[in-house]
PDB file of N, CA and C in Angstrom:
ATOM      1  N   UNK A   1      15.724   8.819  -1.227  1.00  0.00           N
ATOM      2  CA  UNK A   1      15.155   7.722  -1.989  1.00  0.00           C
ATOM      3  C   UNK A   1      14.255   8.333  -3.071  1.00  0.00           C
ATOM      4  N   UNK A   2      14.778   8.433  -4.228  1.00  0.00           N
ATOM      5  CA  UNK A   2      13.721   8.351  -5.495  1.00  0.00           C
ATOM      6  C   UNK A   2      12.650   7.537  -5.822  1.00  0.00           C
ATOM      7  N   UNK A   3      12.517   6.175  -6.015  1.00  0.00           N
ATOM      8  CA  UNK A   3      11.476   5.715  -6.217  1.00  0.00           C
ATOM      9  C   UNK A   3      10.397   5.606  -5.271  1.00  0.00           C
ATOM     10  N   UNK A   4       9.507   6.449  -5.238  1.00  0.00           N
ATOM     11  CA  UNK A   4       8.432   6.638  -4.487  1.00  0.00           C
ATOM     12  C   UNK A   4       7.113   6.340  -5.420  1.00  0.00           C
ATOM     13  N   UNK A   5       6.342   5.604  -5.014  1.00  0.00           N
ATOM     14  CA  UNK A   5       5.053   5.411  -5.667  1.00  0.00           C
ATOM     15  C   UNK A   5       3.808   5.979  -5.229  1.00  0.00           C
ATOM     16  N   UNK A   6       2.967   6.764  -5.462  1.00  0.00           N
ATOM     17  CA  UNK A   6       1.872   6.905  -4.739  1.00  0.00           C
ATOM     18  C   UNK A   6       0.642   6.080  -4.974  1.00  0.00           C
ATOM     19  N   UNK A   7      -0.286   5.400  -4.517  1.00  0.00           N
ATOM     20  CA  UNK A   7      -1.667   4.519  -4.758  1.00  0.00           C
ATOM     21  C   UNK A   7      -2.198   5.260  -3.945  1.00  0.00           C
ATOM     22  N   UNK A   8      -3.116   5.666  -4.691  1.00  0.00           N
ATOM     23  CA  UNK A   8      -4.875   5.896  -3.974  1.00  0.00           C
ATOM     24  C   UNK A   8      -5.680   5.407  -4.237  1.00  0.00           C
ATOM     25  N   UNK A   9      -5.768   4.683  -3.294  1.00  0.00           N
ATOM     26  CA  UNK A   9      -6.855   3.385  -3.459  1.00  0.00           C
ATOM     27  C   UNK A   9      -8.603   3.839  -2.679  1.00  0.00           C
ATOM     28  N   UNK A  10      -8.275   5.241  -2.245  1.00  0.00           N
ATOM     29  CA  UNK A  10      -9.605   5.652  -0.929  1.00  0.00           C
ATOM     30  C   UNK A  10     -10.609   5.287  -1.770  1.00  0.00           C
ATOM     31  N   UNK A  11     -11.505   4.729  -1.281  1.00  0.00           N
ATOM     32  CA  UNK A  11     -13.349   4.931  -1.819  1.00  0.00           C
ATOM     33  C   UNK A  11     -12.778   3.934  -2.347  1.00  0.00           C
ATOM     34  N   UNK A  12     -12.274   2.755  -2.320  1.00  0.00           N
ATOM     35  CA  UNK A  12     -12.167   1.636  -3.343  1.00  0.00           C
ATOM     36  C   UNK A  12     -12.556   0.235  -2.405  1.00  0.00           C
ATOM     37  N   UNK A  13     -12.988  -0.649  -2.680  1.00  0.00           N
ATOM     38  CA  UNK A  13     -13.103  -1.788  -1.888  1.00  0.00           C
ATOM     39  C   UNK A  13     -12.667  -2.688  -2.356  1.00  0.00           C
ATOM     40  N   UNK A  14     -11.989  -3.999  -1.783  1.00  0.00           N
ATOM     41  CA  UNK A  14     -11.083  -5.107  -1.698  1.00  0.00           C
ATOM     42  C   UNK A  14     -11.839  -5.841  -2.852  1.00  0.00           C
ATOM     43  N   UNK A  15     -10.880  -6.741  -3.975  1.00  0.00           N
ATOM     44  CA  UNK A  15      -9.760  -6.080  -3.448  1.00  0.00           C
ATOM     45  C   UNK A  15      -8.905  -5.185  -4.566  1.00  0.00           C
ATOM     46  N   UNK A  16      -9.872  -4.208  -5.256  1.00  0.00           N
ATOM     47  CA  UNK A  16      -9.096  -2.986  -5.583  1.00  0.00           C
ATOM     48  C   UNK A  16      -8.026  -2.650  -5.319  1.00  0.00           C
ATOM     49  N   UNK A  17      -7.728  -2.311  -4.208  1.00  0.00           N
ATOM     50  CA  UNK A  17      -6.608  -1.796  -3.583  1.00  0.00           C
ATOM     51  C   UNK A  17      -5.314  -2.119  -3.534  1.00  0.00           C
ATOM     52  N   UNK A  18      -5.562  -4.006  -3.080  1.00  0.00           N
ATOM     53  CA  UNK A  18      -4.453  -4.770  -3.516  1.00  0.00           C
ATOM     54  C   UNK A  18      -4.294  -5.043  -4.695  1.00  0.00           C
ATOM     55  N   UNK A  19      -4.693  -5.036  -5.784  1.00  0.00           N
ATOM     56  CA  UNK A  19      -4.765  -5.053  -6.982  1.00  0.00           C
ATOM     57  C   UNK A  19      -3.382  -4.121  -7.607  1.00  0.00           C
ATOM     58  N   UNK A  20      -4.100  -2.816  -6.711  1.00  0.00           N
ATOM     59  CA  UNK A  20      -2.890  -1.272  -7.097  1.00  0.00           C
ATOM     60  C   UNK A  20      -1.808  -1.414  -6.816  1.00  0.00           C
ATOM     61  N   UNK A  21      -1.873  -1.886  -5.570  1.00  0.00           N
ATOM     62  CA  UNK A  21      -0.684  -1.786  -4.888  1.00  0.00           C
ATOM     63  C   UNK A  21       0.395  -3.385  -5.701  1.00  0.00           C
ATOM     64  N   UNK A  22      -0.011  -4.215  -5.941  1.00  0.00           N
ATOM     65  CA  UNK A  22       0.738  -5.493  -6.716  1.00  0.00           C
ATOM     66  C   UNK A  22       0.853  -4.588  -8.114  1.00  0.00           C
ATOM     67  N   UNK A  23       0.564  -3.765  -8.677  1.00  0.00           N
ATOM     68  CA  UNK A  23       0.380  -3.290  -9.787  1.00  0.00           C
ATOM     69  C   UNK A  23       2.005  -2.246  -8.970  1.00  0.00           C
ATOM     70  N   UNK A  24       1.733  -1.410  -8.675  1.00  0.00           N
ATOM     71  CA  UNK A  24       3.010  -0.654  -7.708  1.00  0.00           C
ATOM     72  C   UNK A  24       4.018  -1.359  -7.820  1.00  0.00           C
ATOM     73  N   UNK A  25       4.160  -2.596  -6.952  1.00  0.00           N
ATOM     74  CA  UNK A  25       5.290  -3.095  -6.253  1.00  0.00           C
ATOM     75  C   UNK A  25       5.919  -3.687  -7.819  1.00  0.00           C
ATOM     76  N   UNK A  26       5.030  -4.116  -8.715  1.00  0.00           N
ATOM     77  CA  UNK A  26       5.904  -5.070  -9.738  1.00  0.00           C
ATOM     78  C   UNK A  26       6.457  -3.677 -10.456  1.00  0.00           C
ATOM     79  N   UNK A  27       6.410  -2.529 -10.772  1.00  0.00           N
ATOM     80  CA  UNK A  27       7.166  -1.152 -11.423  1.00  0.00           C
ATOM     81  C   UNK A  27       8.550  -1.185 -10.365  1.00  0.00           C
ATOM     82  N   UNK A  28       8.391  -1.790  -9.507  1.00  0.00           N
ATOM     83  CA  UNK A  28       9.937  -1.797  -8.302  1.00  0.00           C
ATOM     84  C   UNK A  28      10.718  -2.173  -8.121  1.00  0.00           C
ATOM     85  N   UNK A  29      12.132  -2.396  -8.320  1.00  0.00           N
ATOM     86  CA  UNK A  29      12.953  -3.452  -7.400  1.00  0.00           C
ATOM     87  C   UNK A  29      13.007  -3.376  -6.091  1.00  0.00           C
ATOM     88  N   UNK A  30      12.927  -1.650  -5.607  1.00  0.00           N
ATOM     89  CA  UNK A  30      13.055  -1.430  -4.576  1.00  0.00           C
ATOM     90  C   UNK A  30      12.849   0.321  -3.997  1.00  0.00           C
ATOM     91  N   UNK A  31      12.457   0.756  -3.286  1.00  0.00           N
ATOM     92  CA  UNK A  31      11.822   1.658  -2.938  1.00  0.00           C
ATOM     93  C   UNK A  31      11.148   2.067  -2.016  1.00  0.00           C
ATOM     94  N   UNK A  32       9.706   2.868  -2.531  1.00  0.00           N
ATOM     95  CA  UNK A  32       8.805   3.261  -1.219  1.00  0.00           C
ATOM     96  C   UNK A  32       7.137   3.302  -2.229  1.00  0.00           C
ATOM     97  N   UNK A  33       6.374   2.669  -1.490  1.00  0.00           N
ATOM     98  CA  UNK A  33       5.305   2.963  -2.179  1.00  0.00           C
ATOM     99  C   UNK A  33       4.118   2.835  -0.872  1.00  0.00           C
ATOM    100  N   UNK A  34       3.504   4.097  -1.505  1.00  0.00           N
ATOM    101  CA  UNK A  34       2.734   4.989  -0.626  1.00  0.00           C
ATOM    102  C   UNK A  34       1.437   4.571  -0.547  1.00  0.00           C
ATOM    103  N   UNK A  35       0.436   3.606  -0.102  1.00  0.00           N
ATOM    104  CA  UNK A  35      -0.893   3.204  -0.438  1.00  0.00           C
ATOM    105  C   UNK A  35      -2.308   3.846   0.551  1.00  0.00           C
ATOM    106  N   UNK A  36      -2.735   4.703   0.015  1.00  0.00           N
ATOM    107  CA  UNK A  36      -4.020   6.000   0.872  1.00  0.00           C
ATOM    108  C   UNK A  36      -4.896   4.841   0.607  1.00  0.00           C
ATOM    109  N   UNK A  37      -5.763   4.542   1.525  1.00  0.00           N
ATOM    110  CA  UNK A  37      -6.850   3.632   1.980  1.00  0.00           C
ATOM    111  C   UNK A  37      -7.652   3.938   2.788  1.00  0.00           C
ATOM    112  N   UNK A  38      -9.220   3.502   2.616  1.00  0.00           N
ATOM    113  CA  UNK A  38     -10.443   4.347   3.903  1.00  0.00           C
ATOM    114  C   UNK A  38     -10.639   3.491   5.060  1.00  0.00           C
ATOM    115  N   UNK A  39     -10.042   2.294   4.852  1.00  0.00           N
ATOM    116  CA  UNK A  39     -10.629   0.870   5.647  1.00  0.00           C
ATOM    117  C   UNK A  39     -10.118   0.311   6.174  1.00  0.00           C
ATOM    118  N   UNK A  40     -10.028  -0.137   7.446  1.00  0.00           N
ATOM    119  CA  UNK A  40      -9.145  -0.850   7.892  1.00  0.00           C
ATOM    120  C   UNK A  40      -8.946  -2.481   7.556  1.00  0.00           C
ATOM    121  N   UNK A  41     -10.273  -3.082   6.743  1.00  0.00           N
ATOM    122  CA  UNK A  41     -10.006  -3.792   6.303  1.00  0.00           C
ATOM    123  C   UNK A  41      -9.249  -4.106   4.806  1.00  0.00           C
ATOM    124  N   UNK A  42      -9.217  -3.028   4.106  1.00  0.00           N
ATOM    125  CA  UNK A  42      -8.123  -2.522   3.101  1.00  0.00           C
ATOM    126  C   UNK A  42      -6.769  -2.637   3.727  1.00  0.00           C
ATOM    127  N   UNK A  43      -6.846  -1.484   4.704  1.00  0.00           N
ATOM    128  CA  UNK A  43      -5.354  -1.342   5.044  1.00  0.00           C
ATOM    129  C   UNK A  43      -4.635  -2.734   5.801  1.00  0.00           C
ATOM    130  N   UNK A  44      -5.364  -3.705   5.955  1.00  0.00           N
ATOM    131  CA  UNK A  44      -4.794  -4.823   6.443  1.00  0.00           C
ATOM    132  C   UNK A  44      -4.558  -5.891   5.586  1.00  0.00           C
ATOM    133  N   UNK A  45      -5.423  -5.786   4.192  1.00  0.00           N
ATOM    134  CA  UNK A  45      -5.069  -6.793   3.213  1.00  0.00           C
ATOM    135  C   UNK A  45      -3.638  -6.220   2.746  1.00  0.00           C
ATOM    136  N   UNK A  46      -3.786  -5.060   2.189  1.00  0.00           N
ATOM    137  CA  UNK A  46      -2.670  -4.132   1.685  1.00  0.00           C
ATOM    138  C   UNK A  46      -1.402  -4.615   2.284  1.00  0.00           C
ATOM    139  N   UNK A  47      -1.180  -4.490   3.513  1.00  0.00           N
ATOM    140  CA  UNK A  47      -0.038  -4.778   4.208  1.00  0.00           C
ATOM    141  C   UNK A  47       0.396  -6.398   5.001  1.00  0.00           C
ATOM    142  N   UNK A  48      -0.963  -7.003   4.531  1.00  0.00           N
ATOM    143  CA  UNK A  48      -0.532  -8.704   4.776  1.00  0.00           C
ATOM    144  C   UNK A  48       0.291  -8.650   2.824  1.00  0.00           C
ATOM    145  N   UNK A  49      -0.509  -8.224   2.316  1.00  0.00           N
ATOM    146  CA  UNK A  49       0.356  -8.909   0.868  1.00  0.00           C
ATOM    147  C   UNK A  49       1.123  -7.701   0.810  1.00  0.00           C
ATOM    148  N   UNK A  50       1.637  -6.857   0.926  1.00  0.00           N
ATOM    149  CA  UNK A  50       3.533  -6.489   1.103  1.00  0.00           C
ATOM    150  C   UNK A  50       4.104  -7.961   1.523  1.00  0.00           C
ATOM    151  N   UNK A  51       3.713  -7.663   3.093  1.00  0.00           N
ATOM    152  CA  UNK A  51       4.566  -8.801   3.892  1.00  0.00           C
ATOM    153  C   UNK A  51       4.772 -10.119   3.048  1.00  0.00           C
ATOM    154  N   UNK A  52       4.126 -10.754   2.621  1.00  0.00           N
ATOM    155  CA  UNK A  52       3.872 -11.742   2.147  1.00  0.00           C
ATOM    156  C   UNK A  52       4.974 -11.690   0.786  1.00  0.00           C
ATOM    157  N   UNK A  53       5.232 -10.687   0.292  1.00  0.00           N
ATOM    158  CA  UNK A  53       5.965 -10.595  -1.168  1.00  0.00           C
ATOM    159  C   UNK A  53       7.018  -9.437  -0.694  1.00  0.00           C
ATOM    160  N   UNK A  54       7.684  -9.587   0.968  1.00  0.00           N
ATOM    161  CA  UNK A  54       9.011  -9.541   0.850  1.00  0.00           C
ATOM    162  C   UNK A  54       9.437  -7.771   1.279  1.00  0.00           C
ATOM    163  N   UNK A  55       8.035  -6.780   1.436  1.00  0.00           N
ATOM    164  CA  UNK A  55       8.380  -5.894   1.492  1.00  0.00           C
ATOM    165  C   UNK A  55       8.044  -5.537   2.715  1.00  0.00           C
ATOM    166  N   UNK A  56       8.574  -4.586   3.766  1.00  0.00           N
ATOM    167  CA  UNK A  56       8.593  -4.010   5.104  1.00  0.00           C
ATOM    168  C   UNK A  56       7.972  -3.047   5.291  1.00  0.00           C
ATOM    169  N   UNK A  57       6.953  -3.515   5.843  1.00  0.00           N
ATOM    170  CA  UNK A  57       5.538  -2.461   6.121  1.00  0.00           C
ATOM    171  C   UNK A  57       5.215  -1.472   7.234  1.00  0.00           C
ATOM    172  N   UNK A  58       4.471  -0.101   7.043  1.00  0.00           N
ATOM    173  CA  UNK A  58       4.405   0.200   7.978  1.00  0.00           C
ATOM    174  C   UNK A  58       3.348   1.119   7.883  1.00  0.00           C
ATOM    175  N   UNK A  59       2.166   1.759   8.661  1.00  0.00           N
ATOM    176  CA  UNK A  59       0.916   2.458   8.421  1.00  0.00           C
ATOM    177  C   UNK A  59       0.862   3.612   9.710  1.00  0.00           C
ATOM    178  N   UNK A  60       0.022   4.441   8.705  1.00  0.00           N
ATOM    179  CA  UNK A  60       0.168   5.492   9.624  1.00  0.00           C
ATOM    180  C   UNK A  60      -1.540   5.836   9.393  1.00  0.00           C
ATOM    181  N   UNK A  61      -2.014   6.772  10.184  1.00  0.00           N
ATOM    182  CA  UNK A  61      -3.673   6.859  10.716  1.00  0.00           C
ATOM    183  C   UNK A  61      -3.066   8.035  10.101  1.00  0.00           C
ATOM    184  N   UNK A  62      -4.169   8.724   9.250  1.00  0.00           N
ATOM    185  CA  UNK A  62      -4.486  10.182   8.255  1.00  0.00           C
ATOM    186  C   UNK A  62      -6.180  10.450   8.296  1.00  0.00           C
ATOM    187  N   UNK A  63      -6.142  11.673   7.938  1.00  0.00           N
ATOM    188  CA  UNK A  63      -7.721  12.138   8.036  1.00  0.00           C
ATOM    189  C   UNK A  63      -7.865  10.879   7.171  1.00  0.00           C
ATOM    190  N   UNK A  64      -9.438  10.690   7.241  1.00  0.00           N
ATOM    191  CA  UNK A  64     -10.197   9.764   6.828  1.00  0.00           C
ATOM    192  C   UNK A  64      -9.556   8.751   6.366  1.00  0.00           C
ATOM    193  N   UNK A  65      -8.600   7.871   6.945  1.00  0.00           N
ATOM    194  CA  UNK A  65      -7.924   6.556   6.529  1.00  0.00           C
ATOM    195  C   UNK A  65      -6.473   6.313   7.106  1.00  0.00           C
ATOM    196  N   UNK A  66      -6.378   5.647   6.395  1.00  0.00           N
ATOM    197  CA  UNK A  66      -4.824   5.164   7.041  1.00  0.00           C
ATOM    198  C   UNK A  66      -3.697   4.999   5.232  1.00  0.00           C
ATOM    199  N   UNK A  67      -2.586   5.729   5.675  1.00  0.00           N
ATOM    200  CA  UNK A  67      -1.448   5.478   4.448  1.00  0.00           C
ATOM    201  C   UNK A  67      -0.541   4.115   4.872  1.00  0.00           C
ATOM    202  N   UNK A  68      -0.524   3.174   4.258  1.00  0.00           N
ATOM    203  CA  UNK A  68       0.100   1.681   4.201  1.00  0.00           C
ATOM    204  C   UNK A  68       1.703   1.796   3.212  1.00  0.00           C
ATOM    205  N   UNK A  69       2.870   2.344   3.935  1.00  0.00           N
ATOM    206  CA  UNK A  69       4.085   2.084   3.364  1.00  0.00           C
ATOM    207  C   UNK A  69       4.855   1.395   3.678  1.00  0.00           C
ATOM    208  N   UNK A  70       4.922   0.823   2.223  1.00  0.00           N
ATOM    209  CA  UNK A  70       5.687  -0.508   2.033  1.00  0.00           C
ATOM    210  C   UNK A  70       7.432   0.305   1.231  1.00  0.00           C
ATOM    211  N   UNK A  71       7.983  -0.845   2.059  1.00  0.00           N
ATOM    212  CA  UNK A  71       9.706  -0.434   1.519  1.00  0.00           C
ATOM    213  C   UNK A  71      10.682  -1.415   1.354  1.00  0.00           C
ATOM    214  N   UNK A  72      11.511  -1.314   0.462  1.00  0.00           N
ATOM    215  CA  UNK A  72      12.110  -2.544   0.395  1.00  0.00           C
ATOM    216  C   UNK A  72      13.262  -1.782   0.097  1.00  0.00           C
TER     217      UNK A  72
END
């Protein structure tokens, strides 16, 4: 898969993050986009609005945060 996006959203607070990541997903039809986050309340907005706009989510725990990938 080529289209890979990266967002680093760390040190950013809500809702920054989702901001990036809707900023991401609309460059897409379809893909992978990668969203680095410090918060778990980040990483849960992040991945309610994937879900919400169709894309299949999934997060993984990383030093200091969690990565939120979304795929469609």
């Amino acid at each position: 898969m080529s289209n890979i996006i990266t967002v680093n959203a760390s040190g950013l607070s809500c809702p920054q993050p989702v901001l990036m990541t809707k900023k991401a997903l609309s460059e897409l039809e379809a893909g992978r986009v990668e969203v680095l986050v410090d918060t778990a309340t980040s990483r849960n907005n992040v991945s309610r609005f994937g879900e919400n706009k169709g894309w299949k989510v999934s997060t993984e725990e990383r030093e200091g945060g969690y990565k939120v990938i979304l795929e469609k």
